[in-house]
PDB file of N, CA and C in Angstrom:
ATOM      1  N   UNK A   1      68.542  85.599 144.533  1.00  0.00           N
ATOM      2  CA  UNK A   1      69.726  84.781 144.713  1.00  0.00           C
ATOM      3  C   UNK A   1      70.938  85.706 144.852  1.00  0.00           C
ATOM      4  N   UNK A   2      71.849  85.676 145.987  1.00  0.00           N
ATOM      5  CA  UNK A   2      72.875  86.183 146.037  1.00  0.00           C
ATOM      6  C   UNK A   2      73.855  86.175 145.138  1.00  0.00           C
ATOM      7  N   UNK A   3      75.016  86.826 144.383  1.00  0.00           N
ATOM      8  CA  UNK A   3      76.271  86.928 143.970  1.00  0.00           C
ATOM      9  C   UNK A   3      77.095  85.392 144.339  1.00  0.00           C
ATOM     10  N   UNK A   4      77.293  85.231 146.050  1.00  0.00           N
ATOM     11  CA  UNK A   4      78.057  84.109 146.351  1.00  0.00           C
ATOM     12  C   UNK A   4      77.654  82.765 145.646  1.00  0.00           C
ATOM     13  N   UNK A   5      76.297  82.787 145.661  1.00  0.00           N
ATOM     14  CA  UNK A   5      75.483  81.235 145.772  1.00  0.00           C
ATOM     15  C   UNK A   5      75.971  81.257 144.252  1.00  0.00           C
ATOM     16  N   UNK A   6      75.577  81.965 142.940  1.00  0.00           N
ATOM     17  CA  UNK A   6      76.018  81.724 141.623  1.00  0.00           C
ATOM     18  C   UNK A   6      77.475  81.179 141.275  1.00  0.00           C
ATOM     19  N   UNK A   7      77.239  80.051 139.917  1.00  0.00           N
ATOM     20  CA  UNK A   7      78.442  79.578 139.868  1.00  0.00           C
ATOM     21  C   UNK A   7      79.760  80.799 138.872  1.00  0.00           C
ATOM     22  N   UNK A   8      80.958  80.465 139.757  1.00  0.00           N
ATOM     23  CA  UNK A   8      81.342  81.746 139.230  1.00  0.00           C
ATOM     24  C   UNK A   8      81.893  81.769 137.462  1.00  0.00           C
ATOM     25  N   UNK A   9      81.618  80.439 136.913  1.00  0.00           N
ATOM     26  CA  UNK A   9      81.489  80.465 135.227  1.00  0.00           C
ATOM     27  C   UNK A   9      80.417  79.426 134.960  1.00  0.00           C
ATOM     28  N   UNK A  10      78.933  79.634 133.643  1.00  0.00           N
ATOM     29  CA  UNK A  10      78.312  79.403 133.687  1.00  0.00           C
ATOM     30  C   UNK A  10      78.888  78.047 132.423  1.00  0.00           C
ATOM     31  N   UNK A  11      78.379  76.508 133.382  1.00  0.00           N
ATOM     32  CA  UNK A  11      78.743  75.631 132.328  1.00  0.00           C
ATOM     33  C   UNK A  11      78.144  75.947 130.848  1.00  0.00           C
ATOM     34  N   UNK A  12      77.107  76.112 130.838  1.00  0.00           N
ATOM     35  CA  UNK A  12      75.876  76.197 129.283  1.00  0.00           C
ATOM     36  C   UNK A  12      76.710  77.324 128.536  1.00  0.00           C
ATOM     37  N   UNK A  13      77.125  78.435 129.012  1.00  0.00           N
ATOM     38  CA  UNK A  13      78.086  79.567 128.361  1.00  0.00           C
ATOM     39  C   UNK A  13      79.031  79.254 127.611  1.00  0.00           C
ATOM     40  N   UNK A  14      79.875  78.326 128.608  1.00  0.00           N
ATOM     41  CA  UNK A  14      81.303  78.205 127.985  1.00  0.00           C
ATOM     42  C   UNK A  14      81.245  76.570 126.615  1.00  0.00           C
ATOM     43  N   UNK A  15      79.965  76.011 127.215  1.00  0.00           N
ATOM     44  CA  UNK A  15      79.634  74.712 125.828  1.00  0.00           C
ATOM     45  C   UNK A  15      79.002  75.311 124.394  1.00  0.00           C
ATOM     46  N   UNK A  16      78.166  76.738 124.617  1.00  0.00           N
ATOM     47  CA  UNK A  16      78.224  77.511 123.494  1.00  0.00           C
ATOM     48  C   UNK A  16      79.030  78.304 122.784  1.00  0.00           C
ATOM     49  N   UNK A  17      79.949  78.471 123.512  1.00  0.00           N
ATOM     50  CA  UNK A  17      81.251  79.361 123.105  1.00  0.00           C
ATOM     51  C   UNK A  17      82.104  78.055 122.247  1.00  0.00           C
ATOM     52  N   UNK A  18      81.952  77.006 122.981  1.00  0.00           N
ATOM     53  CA  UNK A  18      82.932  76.021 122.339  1.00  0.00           C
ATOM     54  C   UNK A  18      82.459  75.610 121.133  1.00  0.00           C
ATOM     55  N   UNK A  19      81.088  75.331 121.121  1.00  0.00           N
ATOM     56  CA  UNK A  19      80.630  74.977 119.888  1.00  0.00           C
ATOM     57  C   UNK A  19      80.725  75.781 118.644  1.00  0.00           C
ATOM     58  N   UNK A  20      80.424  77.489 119.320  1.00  0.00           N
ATOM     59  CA  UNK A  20      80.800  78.636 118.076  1.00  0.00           C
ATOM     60  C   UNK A  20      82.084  78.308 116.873  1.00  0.00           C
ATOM     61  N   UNK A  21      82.901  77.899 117.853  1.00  0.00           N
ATOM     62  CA  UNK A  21      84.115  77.395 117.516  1.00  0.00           C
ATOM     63  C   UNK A  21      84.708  75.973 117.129  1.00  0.00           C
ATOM     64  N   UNK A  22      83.271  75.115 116.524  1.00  0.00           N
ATOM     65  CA  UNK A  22      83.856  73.930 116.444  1.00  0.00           C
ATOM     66  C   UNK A  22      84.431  73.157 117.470  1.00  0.00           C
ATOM     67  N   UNK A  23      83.750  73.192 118.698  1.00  0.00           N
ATOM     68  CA  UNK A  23      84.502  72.399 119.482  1.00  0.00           C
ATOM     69  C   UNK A  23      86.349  72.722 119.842  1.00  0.00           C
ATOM     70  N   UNK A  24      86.684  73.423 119.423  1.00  0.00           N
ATOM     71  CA  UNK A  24      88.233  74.011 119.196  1.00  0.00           C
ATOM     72  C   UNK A  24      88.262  75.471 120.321  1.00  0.00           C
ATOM     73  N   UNK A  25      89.204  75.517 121.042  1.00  0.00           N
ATOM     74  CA  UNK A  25      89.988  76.677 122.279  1.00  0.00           C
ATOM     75  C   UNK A  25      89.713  77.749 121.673  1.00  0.00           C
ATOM     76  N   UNK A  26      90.029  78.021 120.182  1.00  0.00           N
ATOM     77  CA  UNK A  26      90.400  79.155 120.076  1.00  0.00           C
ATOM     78  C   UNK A  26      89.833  80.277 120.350  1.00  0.00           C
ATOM     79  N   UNK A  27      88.784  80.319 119.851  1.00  0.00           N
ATOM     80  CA  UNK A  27      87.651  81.999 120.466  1.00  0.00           C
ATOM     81  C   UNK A  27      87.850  82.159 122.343  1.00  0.00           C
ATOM     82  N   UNK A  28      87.671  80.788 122.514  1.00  0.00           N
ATOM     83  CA  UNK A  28      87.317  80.685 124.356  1.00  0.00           C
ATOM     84  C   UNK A  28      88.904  81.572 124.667  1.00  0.00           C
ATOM     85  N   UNK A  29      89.687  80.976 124.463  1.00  0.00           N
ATOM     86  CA  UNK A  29      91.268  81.975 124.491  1.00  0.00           C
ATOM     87  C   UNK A  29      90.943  83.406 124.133  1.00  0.00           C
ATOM     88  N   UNK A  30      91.257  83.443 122.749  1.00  0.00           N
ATOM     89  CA  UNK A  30      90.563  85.228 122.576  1.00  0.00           C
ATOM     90  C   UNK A  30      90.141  85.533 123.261  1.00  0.00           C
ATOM     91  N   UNK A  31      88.710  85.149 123.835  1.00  0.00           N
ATOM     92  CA  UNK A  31      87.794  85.696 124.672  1.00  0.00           C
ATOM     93  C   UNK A  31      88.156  85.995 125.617  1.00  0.00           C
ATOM     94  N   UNK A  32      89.121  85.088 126.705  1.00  0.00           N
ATOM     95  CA  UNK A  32      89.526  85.238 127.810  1.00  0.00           C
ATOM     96  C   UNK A  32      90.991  85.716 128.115  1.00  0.00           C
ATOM     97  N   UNK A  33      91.446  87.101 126.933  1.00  0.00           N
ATOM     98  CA  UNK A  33      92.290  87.733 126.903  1.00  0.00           C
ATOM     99  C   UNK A  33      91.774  89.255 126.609  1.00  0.00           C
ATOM    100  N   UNK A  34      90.671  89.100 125.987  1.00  0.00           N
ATOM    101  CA  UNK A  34      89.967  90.512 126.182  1.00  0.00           C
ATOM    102  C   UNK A  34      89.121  91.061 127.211  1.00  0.00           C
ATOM    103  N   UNK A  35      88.466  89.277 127.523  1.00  0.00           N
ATOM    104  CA  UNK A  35      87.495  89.884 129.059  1.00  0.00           C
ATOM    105  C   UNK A  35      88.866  90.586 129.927  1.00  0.00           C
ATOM    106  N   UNK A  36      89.874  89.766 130.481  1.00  0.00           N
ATOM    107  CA  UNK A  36      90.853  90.321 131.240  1.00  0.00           C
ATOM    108  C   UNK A  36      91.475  92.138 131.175  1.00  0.00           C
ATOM    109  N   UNK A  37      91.489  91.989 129.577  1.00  0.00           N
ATOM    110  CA  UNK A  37      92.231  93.521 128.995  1.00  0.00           C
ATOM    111  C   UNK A  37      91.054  94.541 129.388  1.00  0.00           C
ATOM    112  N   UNK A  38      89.643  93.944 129.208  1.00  0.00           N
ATOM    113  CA  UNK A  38      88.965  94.704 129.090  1.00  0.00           C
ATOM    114  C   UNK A  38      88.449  95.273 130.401  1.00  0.00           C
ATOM    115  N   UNK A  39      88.003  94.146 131.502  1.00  0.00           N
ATOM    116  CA  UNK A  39      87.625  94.326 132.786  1.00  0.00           C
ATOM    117  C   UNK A  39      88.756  95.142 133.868  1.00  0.00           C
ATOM    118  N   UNK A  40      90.090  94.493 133.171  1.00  0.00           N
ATOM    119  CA  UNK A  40      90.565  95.348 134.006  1.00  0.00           C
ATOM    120  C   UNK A  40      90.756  97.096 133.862  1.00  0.00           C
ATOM    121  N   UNK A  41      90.407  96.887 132.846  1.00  0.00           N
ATOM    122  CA  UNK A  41      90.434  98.945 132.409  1.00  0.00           C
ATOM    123  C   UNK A  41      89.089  99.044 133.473  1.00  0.00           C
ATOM    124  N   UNK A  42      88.068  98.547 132.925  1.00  0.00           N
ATOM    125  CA  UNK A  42      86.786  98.898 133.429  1.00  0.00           C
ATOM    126  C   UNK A  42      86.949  99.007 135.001  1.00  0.00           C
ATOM    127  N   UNK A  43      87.685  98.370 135.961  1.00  0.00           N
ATOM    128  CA  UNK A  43      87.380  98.245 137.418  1.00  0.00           C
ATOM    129  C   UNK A  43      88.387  99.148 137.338  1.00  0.00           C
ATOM    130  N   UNK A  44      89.035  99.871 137.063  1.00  0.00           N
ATOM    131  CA  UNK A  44      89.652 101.157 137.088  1.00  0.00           C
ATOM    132  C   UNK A  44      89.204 102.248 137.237  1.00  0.00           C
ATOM    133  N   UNK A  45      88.653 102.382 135.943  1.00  0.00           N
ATOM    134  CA  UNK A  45      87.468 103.224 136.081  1.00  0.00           C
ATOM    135  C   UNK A  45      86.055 103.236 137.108  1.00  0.00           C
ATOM    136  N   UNK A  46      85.709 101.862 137.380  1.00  0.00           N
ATOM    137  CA  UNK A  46      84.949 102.267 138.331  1.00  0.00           C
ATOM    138  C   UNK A  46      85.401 102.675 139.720  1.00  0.00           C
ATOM    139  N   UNK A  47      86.273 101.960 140.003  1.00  0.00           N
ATOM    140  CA  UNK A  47      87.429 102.798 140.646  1.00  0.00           C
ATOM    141  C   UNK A  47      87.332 104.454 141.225  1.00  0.00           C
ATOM    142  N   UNK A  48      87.903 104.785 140.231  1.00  0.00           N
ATOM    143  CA  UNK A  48      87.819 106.294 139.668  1.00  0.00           C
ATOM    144  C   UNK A  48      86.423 107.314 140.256  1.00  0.00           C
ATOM    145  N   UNK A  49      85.753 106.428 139.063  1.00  0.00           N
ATOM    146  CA  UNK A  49      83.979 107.070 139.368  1.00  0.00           C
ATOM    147  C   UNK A  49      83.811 107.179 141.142  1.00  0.00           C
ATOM    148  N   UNK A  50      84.257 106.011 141.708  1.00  0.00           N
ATOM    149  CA  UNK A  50      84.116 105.966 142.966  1.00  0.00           C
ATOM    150  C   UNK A  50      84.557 107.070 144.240  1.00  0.00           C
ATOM    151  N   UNK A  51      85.732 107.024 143.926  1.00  0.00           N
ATOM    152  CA  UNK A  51      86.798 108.112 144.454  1.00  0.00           C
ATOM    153  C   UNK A  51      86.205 109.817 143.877  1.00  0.00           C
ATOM    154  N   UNK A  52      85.837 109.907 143.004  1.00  0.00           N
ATOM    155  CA  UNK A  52      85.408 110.820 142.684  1.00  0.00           C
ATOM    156  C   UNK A  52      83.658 111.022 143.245  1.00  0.00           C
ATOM    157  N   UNK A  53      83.287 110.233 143.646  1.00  0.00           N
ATOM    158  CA  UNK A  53      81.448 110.412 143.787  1.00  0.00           C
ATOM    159  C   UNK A  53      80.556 109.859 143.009  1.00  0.00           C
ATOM    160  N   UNK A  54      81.082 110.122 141.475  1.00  0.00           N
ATOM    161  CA  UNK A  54      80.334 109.791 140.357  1.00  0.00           C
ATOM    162  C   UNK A  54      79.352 108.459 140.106  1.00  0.00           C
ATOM    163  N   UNK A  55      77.975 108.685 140.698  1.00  0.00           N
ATOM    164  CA  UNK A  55      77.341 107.353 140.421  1.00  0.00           C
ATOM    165  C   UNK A  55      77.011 107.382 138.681  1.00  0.00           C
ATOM    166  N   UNK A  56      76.830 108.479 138.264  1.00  0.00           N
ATOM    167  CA  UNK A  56      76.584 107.839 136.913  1.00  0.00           C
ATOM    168  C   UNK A  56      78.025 106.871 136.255  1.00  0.00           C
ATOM    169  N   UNK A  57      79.077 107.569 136.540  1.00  0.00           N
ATOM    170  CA  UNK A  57      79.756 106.957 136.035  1.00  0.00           C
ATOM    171  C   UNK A  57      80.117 105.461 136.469  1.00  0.00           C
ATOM    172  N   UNK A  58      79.850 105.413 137.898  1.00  0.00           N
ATOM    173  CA  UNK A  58      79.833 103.920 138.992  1.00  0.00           C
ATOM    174  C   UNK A  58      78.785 103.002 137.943  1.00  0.00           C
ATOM    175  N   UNK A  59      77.730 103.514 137.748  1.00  0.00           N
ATOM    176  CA  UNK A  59      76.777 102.630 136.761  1.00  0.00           C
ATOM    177  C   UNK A  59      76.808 102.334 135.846  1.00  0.00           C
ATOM    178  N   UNK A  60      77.948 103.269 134.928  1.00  0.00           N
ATOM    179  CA  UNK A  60      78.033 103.356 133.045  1.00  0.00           C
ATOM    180  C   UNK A  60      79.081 101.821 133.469  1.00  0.00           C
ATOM    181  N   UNK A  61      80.147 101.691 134.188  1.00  0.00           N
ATOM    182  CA  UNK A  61      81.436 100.583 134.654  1.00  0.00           C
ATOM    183  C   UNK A  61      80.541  99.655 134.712  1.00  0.00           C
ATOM    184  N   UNK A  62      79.906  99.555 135.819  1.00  0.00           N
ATOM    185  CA  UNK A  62      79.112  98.747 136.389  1.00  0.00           C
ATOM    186  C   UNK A  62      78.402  97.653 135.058  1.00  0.00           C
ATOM    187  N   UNK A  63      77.744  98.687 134.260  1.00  0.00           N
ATOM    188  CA  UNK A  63      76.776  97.959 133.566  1.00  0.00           C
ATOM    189  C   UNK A  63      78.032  97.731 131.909  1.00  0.00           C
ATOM    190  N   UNK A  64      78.948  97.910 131.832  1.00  0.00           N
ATOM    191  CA  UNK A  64      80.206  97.552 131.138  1.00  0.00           C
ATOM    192  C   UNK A  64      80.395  96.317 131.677  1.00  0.00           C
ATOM    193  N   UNK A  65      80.655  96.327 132.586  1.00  0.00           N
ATOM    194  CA  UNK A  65      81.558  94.645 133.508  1.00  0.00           C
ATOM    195  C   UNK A  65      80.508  93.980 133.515  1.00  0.00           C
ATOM    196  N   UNK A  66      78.982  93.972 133.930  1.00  0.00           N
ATOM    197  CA  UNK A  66      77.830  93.225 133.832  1.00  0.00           C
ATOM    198  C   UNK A  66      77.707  92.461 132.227  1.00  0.00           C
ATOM    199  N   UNK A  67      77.803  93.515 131.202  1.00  0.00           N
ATOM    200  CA  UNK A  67      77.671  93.236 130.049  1.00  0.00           C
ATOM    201  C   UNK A  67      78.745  91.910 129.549  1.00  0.00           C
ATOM    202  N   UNK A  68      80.278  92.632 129.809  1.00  0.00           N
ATOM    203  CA  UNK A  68      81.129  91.804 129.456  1.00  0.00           C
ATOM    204  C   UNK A  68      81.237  90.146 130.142  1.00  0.00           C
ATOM    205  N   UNK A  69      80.492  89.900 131.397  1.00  0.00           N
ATOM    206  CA  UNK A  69      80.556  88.989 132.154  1.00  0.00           C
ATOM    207  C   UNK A  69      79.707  88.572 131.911  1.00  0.00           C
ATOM    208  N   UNK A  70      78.662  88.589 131.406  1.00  0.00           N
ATOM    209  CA  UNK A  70      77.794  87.895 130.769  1.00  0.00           C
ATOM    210  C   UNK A  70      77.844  86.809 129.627  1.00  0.00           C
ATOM    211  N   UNK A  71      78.959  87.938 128.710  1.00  0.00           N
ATOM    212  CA  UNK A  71      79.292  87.551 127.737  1.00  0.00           C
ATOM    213  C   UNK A  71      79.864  86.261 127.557  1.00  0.00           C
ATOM    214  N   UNK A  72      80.817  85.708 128.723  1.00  0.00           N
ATOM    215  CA  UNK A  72      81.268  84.546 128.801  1.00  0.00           C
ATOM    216  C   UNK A  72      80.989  83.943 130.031  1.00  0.00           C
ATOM    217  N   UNK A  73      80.041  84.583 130.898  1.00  0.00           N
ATOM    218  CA  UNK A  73      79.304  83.391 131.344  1.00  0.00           C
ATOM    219  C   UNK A  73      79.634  83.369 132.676  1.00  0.00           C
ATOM    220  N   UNK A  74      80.600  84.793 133.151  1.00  0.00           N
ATOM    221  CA  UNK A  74      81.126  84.905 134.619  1.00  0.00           C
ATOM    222  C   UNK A  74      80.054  85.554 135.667  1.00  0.00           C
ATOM    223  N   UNK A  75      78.866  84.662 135.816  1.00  0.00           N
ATOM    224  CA  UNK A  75      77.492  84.758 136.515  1.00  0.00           C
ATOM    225  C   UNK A  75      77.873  85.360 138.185  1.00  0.00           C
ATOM    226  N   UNK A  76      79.061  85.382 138.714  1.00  0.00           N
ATOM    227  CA  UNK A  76      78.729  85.700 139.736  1.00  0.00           C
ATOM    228  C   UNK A  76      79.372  87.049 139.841  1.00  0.00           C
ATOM    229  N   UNK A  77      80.308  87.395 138.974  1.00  0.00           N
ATOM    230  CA  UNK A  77      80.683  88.791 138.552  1.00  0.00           C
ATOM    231  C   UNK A  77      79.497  89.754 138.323  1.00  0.00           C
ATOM    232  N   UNK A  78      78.754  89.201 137.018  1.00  0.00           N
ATOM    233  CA  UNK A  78      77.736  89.690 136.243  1.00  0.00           C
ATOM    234  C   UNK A  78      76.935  90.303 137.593  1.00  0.00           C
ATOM    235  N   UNK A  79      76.745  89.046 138.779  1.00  0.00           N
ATOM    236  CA  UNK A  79      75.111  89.366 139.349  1.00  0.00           C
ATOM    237  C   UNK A  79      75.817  90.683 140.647  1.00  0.00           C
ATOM    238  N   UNK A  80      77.440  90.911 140.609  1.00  0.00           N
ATOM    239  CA  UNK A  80      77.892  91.737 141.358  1.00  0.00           C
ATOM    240  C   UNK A  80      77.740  93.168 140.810  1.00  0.00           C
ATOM    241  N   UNK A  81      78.113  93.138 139.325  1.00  0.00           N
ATOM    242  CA  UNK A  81      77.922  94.164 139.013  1.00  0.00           C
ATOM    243  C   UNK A  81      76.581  94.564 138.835  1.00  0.00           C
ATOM    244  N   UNK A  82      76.086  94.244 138.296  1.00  0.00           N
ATOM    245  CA  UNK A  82      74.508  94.343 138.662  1.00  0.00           C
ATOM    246  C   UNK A  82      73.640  94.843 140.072  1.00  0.00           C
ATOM    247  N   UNK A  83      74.285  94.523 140.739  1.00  0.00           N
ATOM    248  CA  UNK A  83      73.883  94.973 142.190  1.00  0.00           C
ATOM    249  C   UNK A  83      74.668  96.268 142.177  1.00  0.00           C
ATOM    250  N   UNK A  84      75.567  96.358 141.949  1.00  0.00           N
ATOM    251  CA  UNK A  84      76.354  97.921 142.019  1.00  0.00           C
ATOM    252  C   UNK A  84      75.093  99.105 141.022  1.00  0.00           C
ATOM    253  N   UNK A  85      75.642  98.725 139.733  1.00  0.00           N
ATOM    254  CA  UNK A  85      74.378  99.095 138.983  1.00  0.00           C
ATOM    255  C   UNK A  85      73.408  99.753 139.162  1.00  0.00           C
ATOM    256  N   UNK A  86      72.850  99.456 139.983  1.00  0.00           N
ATOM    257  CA  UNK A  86      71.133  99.056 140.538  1.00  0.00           C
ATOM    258  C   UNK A  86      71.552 100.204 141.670  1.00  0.00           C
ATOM    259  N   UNK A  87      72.262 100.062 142.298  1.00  0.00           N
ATOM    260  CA  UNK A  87      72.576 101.080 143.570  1.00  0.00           C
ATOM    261  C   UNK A  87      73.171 102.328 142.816  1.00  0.00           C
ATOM    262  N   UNK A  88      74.123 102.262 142.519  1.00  0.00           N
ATOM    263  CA  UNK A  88      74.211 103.643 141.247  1.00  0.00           C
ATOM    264  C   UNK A  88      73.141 104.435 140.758  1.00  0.00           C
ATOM    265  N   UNK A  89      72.259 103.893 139.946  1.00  0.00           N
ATOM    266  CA  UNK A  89      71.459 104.395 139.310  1.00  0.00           C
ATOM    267  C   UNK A  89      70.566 105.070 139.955  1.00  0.00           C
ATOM    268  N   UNK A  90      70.222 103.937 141.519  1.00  0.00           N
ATOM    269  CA  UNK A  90      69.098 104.827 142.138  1.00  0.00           C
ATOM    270  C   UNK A  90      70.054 106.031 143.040  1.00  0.00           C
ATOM    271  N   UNK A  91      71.190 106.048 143.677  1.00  0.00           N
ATOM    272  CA  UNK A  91      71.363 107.605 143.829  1.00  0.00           C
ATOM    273  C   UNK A  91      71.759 107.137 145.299  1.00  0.00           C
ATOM    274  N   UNK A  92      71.558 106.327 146.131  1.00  0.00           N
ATOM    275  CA  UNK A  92      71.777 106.010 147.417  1.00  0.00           C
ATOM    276  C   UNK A  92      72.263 105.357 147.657  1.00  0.00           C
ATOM    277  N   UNK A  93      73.854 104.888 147.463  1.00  0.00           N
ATOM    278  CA  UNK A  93      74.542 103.796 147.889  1.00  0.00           C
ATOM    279  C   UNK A  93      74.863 103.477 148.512  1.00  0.00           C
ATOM    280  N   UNK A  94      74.430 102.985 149.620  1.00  0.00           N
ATOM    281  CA  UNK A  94      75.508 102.668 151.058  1.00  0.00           C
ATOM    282  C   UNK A  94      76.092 101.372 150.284  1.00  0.00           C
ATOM    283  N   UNK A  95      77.171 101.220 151.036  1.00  0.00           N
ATOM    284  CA  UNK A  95      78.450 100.274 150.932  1.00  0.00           C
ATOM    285  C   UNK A  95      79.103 100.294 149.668  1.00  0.00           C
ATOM    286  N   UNK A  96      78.850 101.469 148.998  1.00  0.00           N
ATOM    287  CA  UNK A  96      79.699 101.249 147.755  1.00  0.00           C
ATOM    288  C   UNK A  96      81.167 100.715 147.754  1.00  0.00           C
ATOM    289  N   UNK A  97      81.554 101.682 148.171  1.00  0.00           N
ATOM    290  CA  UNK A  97      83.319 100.821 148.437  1.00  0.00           C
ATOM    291  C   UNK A  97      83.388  99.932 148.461  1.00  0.00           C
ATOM    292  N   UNK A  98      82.682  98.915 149.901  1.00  0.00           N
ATOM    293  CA  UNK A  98      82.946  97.409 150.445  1.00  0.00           C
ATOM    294  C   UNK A  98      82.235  96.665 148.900  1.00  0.00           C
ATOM    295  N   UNK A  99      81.286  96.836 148.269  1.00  0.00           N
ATOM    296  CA  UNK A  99      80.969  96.301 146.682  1.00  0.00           C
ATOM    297  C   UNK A  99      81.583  96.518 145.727  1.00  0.00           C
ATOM    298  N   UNK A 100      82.490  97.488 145.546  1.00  0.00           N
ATOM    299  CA  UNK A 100      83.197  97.820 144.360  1.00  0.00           C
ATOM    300  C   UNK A 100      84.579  97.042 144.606  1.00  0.00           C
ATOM    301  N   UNK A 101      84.919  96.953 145.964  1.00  0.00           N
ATOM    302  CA  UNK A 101      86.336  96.160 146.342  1.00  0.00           C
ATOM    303  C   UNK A 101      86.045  94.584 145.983  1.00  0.00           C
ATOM    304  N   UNK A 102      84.971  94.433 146.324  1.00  0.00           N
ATOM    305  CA  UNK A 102      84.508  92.754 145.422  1.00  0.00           C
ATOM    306  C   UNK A 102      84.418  92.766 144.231  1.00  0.00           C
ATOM    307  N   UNK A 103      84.409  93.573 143.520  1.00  0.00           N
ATOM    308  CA  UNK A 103      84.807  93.331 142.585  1.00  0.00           C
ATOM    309  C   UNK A 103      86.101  92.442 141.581  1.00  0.00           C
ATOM    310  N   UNK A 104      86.839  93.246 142.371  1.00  0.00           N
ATOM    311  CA  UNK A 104      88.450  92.990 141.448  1.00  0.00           C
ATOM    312  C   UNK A 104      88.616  91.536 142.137  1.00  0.00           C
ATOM    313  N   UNK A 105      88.220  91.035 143.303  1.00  0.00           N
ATOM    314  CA  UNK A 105      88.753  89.470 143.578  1.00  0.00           C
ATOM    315  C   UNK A 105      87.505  88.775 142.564  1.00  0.00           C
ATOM    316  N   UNK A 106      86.468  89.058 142.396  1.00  0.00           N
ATOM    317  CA  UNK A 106      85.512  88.044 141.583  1.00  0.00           C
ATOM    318  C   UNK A 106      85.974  88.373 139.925  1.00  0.00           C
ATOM    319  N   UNK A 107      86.463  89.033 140.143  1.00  0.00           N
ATOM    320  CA  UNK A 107      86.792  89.435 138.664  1.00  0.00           C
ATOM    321  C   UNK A 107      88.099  88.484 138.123  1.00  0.00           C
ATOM    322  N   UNK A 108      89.144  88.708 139.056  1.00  0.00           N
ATOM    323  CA  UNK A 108      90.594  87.681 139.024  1.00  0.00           C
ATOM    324  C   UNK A 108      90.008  86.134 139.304  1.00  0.00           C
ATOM    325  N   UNK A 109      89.013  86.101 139.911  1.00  0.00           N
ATOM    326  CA  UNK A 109      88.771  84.101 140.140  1.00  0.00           C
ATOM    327  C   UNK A 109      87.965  84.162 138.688  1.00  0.00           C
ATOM    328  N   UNK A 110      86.931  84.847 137.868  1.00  0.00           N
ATOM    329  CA  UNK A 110      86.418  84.821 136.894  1.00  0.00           C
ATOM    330  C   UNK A 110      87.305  84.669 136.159  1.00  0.00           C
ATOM    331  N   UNK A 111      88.225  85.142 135.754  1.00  0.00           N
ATOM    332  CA  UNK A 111      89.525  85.376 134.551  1.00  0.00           C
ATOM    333  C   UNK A 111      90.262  84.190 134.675  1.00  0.00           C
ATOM    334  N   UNK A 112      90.390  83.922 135.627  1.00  0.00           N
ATOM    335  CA  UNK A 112      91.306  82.657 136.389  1.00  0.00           C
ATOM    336  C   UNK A 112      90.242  81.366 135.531  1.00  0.00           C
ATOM    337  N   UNK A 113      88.980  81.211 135.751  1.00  0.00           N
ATOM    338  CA  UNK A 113      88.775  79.862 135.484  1.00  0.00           C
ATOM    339  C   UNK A 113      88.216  80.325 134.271  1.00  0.00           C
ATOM    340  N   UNK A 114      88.265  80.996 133.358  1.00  0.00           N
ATOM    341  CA  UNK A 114      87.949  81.165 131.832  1.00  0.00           C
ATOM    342  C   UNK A 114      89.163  80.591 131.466  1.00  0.00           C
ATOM    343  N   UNK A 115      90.524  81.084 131.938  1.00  0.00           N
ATOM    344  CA  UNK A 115      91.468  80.926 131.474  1.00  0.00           C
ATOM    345  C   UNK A 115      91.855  79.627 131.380  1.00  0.00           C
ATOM    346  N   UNK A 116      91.754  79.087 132.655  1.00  0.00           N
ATOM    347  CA  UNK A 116      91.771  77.397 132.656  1.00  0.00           C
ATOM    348  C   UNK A 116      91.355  77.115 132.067  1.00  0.00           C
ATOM    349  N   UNK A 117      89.817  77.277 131.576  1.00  0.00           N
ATOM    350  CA  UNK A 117      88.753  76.440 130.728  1.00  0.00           C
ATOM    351  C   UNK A 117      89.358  76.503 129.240  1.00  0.00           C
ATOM    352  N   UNK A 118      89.980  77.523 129.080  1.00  0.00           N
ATOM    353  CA  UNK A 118      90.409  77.873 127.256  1.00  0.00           C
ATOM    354  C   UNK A 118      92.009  76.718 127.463  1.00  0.00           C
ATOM    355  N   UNK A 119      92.934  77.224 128.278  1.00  0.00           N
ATOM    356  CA  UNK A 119      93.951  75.814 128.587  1.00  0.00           C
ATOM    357  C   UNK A 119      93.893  74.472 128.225  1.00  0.00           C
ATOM    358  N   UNK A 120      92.891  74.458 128.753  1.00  0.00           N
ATOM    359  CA  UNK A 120      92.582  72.577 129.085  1.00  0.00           C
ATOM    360  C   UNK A 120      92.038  72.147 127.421  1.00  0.00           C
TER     361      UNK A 120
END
């Protein structure tokens, strides 16, 4: 299954997050002030790794932003970084750039509807 086809926040994620919390915003907020603080350091750095060559380091980001997007459920982030990942690790990346630049827009629509979801 492609990156596109996944929904880009996973309903079942964000109804366990709510429940952690009593049915109550608050963690889902937290949460969706650190994924932001946090992802955006991370696509920096992969960034970085990039401009520089560095697939290990393209993969250490990679599998950071996979991890963290998981965490709350941003499935089509997750299955992006994951594909980066996967190309990192094995050593032969064609299109890195054009994949790493998808990043930061799936990353801002991910942040975007966590954020809504903790709002509402």
């Amino acid at each position: 299954m492609s990156p596109e086809t996944l929904p880009i926040l996973d309903p079942a994620v964000l109804k366990q997050l709510l429940a952690l919390d009593g049915g109550g915003k608050g963690l889902l907020k937290e949460m969706a002030q650190l994924f932001r603080e946090d992802i955006g350091g991370r696509l920096t750095g992969i960034e970085s790794a990039l401009a520089a060559g560095n697939m290990e380091g393209i993969a250490q980001e990679a599998h950071a932003i996979k991890g963290a997007a998981g965490a709350v459920g941003a499935r089509r982030l997750q299955a992006q970084a994951q594909e980066i990942e996967r190309g990192a690790r094995a050593g032969a990346f064609g299109g890195a750039a054009d994949r790493i630049a998808d990043l930061r827009p799936a990353f801002e629509e991910a942040a975007a509807a966590l954020e809504g979801e903790a709002a509402n």
